[in-house]
Protein backbone atom coordinates (compact mmCIF):
# COMPACT_ATOMS: atom_id res chain seq x y z
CA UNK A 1 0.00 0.00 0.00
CA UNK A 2 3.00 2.04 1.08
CA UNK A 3 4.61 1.99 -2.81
CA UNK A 4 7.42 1.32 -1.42
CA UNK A 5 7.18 -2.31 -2.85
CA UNK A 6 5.25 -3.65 -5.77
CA UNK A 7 3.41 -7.06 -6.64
CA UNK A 8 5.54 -7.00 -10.16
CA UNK A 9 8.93 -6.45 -8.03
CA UNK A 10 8.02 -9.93 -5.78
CA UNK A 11 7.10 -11.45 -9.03
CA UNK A 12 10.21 -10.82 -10.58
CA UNK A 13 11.60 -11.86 -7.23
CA UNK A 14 9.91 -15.21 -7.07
CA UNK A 15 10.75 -16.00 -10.33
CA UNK A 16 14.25 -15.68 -10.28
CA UNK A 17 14.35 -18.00 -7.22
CA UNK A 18 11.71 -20.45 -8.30
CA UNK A 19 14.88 -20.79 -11.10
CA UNK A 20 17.55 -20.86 -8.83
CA UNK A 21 15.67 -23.33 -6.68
CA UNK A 22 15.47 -26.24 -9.26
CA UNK A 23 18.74 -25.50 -9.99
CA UNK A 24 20.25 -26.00 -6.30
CA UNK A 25 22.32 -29.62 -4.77
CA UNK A 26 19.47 -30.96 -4.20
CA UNK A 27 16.72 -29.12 -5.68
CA UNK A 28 14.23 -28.21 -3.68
CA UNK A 29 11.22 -29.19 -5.69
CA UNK A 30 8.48 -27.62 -4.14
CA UNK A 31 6.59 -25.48 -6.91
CA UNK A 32 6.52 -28.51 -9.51
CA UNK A 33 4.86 -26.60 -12.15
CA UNK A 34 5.26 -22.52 -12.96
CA UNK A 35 4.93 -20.25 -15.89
CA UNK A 36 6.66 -16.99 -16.03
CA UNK A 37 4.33 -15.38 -18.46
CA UNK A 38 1.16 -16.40 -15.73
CA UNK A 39 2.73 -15.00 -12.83
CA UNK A 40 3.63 -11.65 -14.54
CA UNK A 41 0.37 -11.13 -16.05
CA UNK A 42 -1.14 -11.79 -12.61
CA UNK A 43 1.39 -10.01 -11.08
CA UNK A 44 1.21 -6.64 -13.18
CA UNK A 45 -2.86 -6.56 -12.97
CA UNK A 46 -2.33 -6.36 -9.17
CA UNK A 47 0.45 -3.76 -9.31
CA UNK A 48 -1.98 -1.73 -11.44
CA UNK A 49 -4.80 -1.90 -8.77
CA UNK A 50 -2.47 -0.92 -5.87
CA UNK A 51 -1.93 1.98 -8.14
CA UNK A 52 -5.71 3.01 -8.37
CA UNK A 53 -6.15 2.19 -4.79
CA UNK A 54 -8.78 -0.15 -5.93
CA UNK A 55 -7.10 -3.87 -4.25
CA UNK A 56 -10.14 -6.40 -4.50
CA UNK A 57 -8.95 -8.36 -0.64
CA UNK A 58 -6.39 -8.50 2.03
CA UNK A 59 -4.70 -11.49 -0.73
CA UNK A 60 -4.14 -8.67 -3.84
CA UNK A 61 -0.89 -9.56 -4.92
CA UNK A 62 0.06 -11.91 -2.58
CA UNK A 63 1.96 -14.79 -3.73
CA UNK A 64 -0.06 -17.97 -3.51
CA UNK A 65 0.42 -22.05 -4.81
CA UNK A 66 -1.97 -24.86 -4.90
CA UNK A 67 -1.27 -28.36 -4.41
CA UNK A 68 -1.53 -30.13 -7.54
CA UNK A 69 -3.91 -32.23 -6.32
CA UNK A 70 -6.22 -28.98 -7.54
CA UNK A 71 -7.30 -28.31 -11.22
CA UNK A 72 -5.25 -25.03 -11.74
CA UNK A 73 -5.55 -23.21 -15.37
CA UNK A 74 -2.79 -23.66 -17.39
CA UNK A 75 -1.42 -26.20 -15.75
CA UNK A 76 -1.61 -30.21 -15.87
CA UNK A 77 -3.49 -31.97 -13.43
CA UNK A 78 -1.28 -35.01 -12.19
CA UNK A 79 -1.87 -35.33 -8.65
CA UNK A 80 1.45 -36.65 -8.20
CA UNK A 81 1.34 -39.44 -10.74
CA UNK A 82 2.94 -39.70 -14.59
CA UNK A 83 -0.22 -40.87 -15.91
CA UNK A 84 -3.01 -38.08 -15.16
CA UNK A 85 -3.39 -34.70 -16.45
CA UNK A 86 -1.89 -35.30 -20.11
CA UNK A 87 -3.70 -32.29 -20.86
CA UNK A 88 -3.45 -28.30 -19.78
CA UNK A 89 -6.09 -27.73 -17.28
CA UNK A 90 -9.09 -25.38 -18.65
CA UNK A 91 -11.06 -25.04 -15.89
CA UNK A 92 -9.84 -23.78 -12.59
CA UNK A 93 -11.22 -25.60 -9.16
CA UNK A 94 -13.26 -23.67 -6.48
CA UNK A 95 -10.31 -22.42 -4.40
CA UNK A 96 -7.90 -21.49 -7.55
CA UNK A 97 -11.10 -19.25 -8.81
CA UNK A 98 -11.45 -17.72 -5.36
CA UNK A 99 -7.85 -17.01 -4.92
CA UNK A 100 -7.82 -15.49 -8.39
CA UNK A 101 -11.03 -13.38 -7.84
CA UNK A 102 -9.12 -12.03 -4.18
CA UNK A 103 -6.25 -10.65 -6.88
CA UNK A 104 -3.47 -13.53 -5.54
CA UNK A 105 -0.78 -13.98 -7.81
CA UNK A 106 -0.96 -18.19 -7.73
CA UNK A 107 3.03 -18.70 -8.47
CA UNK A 108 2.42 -21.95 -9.82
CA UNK A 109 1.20 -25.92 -8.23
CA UNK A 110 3.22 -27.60 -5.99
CA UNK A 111 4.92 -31.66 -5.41
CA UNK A 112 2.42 -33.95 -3.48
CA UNK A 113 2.82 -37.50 -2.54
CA UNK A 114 1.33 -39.45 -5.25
CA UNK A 115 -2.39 -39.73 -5.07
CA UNK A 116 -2.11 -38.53 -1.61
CA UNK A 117 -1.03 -41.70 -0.40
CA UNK A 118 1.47 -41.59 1.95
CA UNK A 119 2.66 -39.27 4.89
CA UNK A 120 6.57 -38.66 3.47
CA UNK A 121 6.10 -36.54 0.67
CA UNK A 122 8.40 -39.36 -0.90
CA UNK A 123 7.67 -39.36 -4.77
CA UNK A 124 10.53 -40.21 -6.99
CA UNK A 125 8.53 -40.04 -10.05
CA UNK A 126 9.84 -38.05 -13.00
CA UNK A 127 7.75 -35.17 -13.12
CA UNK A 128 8.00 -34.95 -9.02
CA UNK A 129 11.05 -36.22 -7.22
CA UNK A 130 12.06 -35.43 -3.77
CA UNK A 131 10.96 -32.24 -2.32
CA UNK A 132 13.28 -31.34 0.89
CA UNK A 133 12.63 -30.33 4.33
CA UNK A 134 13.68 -26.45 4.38
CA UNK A 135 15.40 -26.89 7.73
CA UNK A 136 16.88 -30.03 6.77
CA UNK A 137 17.32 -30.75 3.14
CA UNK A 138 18.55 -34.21 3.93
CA UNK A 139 15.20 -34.70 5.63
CA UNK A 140 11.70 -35.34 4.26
CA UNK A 141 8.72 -32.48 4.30
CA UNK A 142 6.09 -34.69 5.38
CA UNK A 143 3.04 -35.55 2.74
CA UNK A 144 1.05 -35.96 0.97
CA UNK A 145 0.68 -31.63 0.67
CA UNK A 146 4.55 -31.41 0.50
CA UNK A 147 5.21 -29.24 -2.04
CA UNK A 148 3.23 -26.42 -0.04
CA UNK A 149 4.60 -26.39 3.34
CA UNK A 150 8.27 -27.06 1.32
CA UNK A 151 7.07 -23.11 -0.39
CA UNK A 152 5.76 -21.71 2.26
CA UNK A 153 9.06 -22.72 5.27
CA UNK A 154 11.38 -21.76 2.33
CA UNK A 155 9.60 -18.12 1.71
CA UNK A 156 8.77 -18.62 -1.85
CA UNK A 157 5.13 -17.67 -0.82
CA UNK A 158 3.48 -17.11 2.24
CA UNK A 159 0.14 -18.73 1.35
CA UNK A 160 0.01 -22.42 -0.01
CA UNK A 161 -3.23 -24.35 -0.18
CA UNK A 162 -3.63 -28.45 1.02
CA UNK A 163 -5.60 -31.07 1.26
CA UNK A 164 -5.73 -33.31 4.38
CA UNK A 165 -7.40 -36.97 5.14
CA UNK A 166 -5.08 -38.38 7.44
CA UNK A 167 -2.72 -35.72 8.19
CA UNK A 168 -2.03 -34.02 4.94
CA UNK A 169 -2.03 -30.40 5.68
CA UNK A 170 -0.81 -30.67 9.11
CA UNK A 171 1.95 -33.27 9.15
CA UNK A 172 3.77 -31.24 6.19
CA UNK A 173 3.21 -28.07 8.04
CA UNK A 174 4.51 -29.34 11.33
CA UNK A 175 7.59 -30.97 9.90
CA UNK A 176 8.27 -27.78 7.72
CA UNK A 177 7.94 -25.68 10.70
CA UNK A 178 5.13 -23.79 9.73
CA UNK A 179 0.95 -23.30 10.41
CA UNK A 180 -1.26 -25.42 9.08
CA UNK A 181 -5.33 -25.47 9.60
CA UNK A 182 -7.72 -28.48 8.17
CA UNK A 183 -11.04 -26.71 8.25
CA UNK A 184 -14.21 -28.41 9.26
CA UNK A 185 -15.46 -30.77 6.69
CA UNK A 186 -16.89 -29.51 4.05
CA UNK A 187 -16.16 -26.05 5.16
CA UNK A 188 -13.90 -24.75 2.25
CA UNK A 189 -15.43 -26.43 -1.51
CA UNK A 190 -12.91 -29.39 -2.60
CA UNK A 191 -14.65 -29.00 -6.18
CA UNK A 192 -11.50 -29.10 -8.83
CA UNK A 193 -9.66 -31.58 -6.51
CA UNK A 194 -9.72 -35.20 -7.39
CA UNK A 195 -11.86 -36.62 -5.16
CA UNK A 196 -9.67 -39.09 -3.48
CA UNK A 197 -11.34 -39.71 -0.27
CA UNK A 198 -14.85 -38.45 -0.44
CA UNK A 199 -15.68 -38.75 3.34
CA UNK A 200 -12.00 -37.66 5.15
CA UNK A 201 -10.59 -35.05 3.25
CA UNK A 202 -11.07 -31.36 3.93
CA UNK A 203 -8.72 -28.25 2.81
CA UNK A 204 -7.09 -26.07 3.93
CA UNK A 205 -4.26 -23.26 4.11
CA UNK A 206 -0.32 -23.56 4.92
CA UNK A 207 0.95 -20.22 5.91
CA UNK A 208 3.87 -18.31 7.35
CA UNK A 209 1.37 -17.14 10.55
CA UNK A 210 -1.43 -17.57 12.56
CA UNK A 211 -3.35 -14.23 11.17
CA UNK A 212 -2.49 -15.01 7.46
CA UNK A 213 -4.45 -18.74 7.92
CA UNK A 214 -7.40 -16.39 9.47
CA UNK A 215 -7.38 -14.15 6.34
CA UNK A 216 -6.46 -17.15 3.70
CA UNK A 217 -9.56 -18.71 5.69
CA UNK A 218 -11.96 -15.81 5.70
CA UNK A 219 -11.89 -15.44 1.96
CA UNK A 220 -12.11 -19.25 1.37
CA UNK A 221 -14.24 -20.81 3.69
CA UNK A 222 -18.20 -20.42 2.75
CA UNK A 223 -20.45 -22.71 0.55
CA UNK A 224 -20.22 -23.95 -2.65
CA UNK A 225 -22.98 -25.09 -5.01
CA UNK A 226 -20.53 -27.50 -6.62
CA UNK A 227 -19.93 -28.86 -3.62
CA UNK A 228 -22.15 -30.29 -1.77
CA UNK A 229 -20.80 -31.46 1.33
CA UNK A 230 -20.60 -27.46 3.24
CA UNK A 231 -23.96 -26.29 1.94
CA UNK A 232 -25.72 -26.03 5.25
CA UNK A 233 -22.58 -24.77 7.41
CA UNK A 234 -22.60 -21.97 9.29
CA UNK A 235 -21.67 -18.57 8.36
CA UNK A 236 -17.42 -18.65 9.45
CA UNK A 237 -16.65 -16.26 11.98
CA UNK A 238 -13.27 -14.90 13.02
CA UNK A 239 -15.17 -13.94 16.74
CA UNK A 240 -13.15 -13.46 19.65
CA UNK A 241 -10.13 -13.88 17.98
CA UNK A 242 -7.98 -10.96 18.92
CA UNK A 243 -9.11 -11.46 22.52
CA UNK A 244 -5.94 -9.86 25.03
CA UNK A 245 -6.30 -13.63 26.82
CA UNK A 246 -7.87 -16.87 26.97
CA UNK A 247 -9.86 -16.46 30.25
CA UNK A 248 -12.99 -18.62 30.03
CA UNK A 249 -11.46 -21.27 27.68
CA UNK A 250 -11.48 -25.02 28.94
CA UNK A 251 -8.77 -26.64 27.13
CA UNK A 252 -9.28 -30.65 26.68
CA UNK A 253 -6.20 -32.76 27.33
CA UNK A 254 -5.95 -36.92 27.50
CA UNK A 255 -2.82 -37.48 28.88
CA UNK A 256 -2.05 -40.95 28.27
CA UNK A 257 -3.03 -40.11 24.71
CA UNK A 258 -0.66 -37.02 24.63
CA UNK A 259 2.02 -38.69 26.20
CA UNK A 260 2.87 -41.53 23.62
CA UNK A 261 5.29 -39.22 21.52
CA UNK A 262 9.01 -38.91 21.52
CA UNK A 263 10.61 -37.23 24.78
CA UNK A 264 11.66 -34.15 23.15
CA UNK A 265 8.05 -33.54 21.37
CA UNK A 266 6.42 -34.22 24.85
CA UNK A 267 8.31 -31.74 26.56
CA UNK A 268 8.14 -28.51 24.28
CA UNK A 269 4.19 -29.83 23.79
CA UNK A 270 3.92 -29.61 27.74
CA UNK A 271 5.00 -26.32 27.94
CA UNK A 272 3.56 -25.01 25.66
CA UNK A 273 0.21 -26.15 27.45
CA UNK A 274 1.46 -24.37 30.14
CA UNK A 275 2.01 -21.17 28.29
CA UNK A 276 -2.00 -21.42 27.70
CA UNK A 277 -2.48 -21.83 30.92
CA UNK A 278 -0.39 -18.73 31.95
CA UNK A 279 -2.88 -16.82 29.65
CA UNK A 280 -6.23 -17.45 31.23
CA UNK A 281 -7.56 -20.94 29.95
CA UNK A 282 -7.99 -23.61 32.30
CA UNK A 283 -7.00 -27.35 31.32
CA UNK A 284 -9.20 -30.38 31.87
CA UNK A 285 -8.52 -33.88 31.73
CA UNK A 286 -10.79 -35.54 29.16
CA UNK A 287 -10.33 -38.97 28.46
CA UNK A 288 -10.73 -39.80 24.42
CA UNK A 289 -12.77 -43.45 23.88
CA UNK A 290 -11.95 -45.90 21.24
CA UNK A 291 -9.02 -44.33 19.50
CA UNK A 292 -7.87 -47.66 18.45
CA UNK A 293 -10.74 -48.68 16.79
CA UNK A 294 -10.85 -44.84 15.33
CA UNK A 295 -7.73 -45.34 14.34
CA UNK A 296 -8.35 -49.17 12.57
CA UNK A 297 -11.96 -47.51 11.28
CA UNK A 298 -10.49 -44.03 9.38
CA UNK A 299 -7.61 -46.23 8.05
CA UNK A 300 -10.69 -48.52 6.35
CA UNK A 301 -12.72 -45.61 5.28
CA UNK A 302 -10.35 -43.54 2.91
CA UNK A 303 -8.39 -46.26 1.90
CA UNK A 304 -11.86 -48.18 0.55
CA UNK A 305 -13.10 -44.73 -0.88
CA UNK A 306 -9.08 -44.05 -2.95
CA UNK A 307 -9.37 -47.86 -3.84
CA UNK A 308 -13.30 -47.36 -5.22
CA UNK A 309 -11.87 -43.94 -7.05
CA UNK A 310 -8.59 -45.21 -8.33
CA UNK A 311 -10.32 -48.59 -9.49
CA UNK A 312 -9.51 -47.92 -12.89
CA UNK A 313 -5.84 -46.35 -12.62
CA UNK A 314 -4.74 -49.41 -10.60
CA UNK A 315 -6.15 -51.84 -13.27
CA UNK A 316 -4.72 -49.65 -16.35
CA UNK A 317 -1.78 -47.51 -14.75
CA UNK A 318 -0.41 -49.86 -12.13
CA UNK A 319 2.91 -50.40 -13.95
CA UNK A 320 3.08 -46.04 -14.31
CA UNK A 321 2.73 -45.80 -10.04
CA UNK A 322 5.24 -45.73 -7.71
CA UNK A 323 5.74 -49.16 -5.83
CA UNK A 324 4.24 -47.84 -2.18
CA UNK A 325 1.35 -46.43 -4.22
CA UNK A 326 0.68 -49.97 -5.36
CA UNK A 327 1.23 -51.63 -2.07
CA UNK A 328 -1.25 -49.14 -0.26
CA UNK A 329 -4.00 -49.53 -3.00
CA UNK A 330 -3.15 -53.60 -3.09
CA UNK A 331 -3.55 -53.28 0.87
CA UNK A 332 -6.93 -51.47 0.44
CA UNK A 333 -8.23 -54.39 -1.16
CA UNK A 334 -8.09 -56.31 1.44
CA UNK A 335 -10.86 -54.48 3.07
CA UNK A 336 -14.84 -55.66 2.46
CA UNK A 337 -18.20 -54.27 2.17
CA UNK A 338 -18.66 -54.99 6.14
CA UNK A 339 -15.64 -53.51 7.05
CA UNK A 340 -16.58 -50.23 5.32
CA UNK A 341 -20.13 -50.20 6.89
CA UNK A 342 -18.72 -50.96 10.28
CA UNK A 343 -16.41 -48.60 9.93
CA UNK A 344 -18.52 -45.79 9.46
CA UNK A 345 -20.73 -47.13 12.74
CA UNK A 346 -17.62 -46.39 14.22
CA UNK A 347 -17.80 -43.02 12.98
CA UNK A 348 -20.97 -42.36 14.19
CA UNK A 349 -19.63 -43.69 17.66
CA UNK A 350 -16.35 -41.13 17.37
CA UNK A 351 -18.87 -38.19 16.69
CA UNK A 352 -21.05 -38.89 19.68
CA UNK A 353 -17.85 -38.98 22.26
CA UNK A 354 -16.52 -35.96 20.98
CA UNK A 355 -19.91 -34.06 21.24
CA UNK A 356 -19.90 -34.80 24.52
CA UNK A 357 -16.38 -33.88 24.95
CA UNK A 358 -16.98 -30.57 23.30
CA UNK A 359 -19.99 -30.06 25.74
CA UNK A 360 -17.31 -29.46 28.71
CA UNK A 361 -14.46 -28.16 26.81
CA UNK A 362 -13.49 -25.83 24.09
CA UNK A 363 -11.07 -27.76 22.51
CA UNK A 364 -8.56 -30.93 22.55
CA UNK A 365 -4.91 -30.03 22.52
CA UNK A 366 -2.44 -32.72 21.53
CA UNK A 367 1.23 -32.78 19.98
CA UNK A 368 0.98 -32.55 15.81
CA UNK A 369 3.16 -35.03 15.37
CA UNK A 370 4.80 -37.78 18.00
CA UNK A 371 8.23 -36.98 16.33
CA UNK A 372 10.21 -35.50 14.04
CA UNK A 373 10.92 -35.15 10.51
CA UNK A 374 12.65 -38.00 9.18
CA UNK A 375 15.57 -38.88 7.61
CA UNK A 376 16.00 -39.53 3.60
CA UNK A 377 17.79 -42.31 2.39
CA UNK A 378 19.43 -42.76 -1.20
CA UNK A 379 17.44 -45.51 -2.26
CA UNK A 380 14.34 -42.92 -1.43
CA UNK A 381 15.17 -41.54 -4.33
CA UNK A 382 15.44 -44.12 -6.72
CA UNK A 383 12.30 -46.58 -5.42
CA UNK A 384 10.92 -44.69 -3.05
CA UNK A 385 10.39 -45.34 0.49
CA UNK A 386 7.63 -47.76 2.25
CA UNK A 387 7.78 -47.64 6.00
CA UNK A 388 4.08 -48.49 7.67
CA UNK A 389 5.26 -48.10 11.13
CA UNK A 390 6.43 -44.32 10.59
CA UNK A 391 3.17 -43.35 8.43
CA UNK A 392 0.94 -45.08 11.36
CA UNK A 393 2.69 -43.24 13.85
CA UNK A 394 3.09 -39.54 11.51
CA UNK A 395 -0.54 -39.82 11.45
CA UNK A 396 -1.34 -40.73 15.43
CA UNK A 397 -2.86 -37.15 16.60
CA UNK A 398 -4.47 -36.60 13.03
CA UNK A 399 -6.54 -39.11 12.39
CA UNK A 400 -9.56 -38.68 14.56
CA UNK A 401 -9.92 -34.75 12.93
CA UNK A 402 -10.19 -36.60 9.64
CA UNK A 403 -12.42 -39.20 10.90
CA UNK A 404 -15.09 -37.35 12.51
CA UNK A 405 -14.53 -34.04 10.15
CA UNK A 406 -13.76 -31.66 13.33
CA UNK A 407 -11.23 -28.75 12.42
CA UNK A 408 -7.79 -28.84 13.24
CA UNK A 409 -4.96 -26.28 13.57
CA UNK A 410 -0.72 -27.07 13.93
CA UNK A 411 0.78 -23.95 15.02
CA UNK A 412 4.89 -24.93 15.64
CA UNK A 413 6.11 -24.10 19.13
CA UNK A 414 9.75 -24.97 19.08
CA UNK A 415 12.85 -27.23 18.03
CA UNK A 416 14.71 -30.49 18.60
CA UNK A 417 18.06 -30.70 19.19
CA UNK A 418 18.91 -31.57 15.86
CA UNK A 419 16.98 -28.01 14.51
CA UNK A 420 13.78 -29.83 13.82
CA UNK A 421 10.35 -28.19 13.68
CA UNK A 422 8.16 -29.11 16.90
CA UNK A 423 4.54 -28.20 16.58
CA UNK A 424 0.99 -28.35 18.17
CA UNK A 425 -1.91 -29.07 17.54
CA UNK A 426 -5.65 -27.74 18.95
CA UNK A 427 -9.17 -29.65 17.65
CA UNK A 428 -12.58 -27.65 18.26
CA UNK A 429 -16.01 -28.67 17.47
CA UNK A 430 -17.53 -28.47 14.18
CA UNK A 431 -17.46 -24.53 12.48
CA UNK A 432 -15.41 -23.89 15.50
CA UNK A 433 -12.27 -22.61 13.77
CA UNK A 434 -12.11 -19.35 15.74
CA UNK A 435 -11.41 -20.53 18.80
CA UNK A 436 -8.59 -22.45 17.14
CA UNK A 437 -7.00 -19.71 15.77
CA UNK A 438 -7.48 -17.22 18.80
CA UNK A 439 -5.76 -20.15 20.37
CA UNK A 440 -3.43 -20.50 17.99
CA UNK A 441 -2.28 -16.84 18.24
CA UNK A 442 -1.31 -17.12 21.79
CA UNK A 443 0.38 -20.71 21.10
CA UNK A 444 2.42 -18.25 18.41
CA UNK A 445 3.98 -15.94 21.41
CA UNK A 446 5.05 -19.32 23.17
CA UNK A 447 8.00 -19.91 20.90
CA UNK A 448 10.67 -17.55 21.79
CA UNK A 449 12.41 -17.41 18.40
CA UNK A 450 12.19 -18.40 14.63
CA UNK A 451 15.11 -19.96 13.27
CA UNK A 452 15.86 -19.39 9.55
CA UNK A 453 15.25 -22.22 7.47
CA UNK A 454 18.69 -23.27 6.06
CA UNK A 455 17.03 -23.17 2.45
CA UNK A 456 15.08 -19.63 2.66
CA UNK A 457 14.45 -17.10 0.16
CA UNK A 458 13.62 -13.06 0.94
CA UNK A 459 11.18 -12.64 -1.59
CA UNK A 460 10.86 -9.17 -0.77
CA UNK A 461 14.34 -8.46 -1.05
């Protein structure tokens, strides 16, 4: 607004790295697909409007990317995978067209875990490989929304957009060191996204802060006629969220739950509930029923519902996927009609618990993720990497947000020993995203510094 800075100078900006960033030992691969000529145009329009003082949102000329799990015009809609999107996208989906109409410049689509099927980011595909962990390019960024939180830790945009069914927005995000909110389901429109996992998957923004998710939010979340899941939800509030404290809030905790995480993760997650504490908010034991058979039941659920979907891929494109692809859609096989249908009794189970839960508290707190990000080996890059125990455990505190569809928000609090991101997570009840991210705004003052990414670019520079 100043002048002091225009849209077209970041552009030019981003640009230049987005080149120098493919180019680096090892690349960084998080923005897999760019055009110059799209970013400028975008770019330009916005500097114009600055100009007239006539900015259409708080997003005007802020640098944006989708996963490519979204239908983004020009660009080709893989989802990961060799096979799909042969073709320039024509059509852009629901958050892509919102974006655009809120003047963001979208800087291109980002690397995902193929078909969203694992918790890595590991895809050593051709059109994909590796992205890298900006903190620790020898470690992974978490998946399958990898690309994004990769962008958004490394500064080449402030603003990324996700998808998440077990984990997908928030794992990446709390690996990469940065926030990460899975909105109610059905809350912002997944129309344009390949509909992996009808029943789990909800999206949602990666960003730099707190109040950027709340504004990336705001503009996003509201319903969709395309999509028919958030048609009845509630008008989305940002209420109370600038509140000086959090005196009144009843913050849920199940210890034993909490607890099974690695020691380092456990301690900067229990001080950081004591931080909240300091501020006003009270916290209550709550014990959390059945999260095993949650657990076994949302495992059953969107694998059945990608295996239904990718029917056809597996039988025609099997030899095109990556070997854990295969192995995860084989495994889904396994699964029968009675599974799915008990499953989803489960469900109903899960969502009557946590109503009652949410009738004494305001939210759940637990730790995003029980550890840290991990290693890559050099056989990662050639095959790819297949490890069930670490995407069961990645996806521990995640699952029951994807299960039951209640909102989620990982807001990072600290770092291991080794320099790895540390983050937290808070659940609410349905629609209740403002609580999360007035909670998530005092979680923010908890951490007493930001350390630099070792791969970061000043965009604004």
């Amino acid at each position: 607004r100043s002048g002091k800075l225009t849209p077209t100078q970041v552009a030019k900006n981003i640009i230049a790295m987005l080149e120098d960033c493919d180019k680096s030992t090892p690349p960084l691969r998080a923005i897999v697909q760019w055009d110059q000529e799209q970013i400028m145009l975008m770019a330009e329009a916005s500097t114009t409007r600055y100009r007239n003082k006539c900015t259409l949102s708080c997003l005007d000329g802020i640098p944006v990317c989708l996963k490519e799990e979204f239908k983004v015009v020009p660009y080709h809609h893989r989802v990961g995978t060799v096979y799909l999107g042969t073709q320039p996208e024509t059509e852009d989906a629901t958050v892509a067209k919102k974006l655009r109409e809120a003047g963001a410049v979208i800087i291109g689509v980002s690397n995902m875990h193929e078909l969203g099927t694992g918790t890595t980011g590991c895809n050593p595909n051709r059109y994909h490989k590796i992205p890298r962990n900006p903190y620790n390019p020898n470690h992974f960024t978490g998946g399958s929304s990898s690309g994004s939180a990769a962008a958004v830790a490394a500064g080449l945009c402030p603003v990324a957009i996700g998808t998440d069914g077990g984990g997908s927005v928030r794992i990446p995000a709390s690996f990469c060191g940065v926030v990460g909110l899975k909105g109610t389901f059905g809350r912002i429109s997944c129309h344009g996204s390949l509909p992996l996992s009808y029943s789990t998957v909800s999206v949602g923004p990666i960003c730099t802060s707190v109040a950027d998710a709340a504004i990336v939010y705001s503009i996003l979340a509201e319903p969709d006629l395309l999509y028919p899941y958030g048609l009845k939800q509630p008008k989305a509030t940002l209420s109370d969220m600038c509140a000086p404290d959090l005196k009144g809030l009843k913050l849920g905790v199940d210890w034993t739950f909490f607890k099974a995480c690695d020691a380092e993760v456990l301690s900067a997650c229990e001080k950081a509930v004591k931080h909240l504490q300091s501020l006003g908010a009270s916290v209550v034991e709550v014990s959390l029923p059945e999260m095993e058979e949650a657990r076994v039941a949302h495992v059953i659920c969107i694998l059945s519902e990608m295996r239904d979907f990718l029917q056809p891929d597996f039988n025609k494109h099997f030899h095109e996927m990556n070997l854990e692809t295969r192995a995860s859609l084989a495994l889904a096989c396994q699964f029968t009609a009675l599974d799915y249908i008990k499953a989803n009794r489960q469900r109903t189970r899960s969502m009557r618990f946590l109503q009652e839960i949410f009738s004494t508290v305001n939210c759940i707190l637990t730790p995003a993720i029980p550890c840290t990000a991990p290693r890559i080996y050099e056989s990662d890059l050639l095959t790819g990497s297949s490890d069930m125990s670490f995407t069961v455990r990645s996806m521990r505190f995640m699952q029951l947000g994807n299960f039951t569809g209640i909102p989620g928000l990982v807001v990072p609090i600290g770092y291991s020993t080794a320099g790895l991101p540390i983050s937290l997570q808070v659940m609410a009840k349905w629609w209740d995203e403002a609580v999360l991210l007035r909670i998530g705004l005092k979680l923010e003052q908890f951490r007493d510094q930001t350390k630099k990414p070792s791969i970061y670019y000043d965009i604004l520079a």
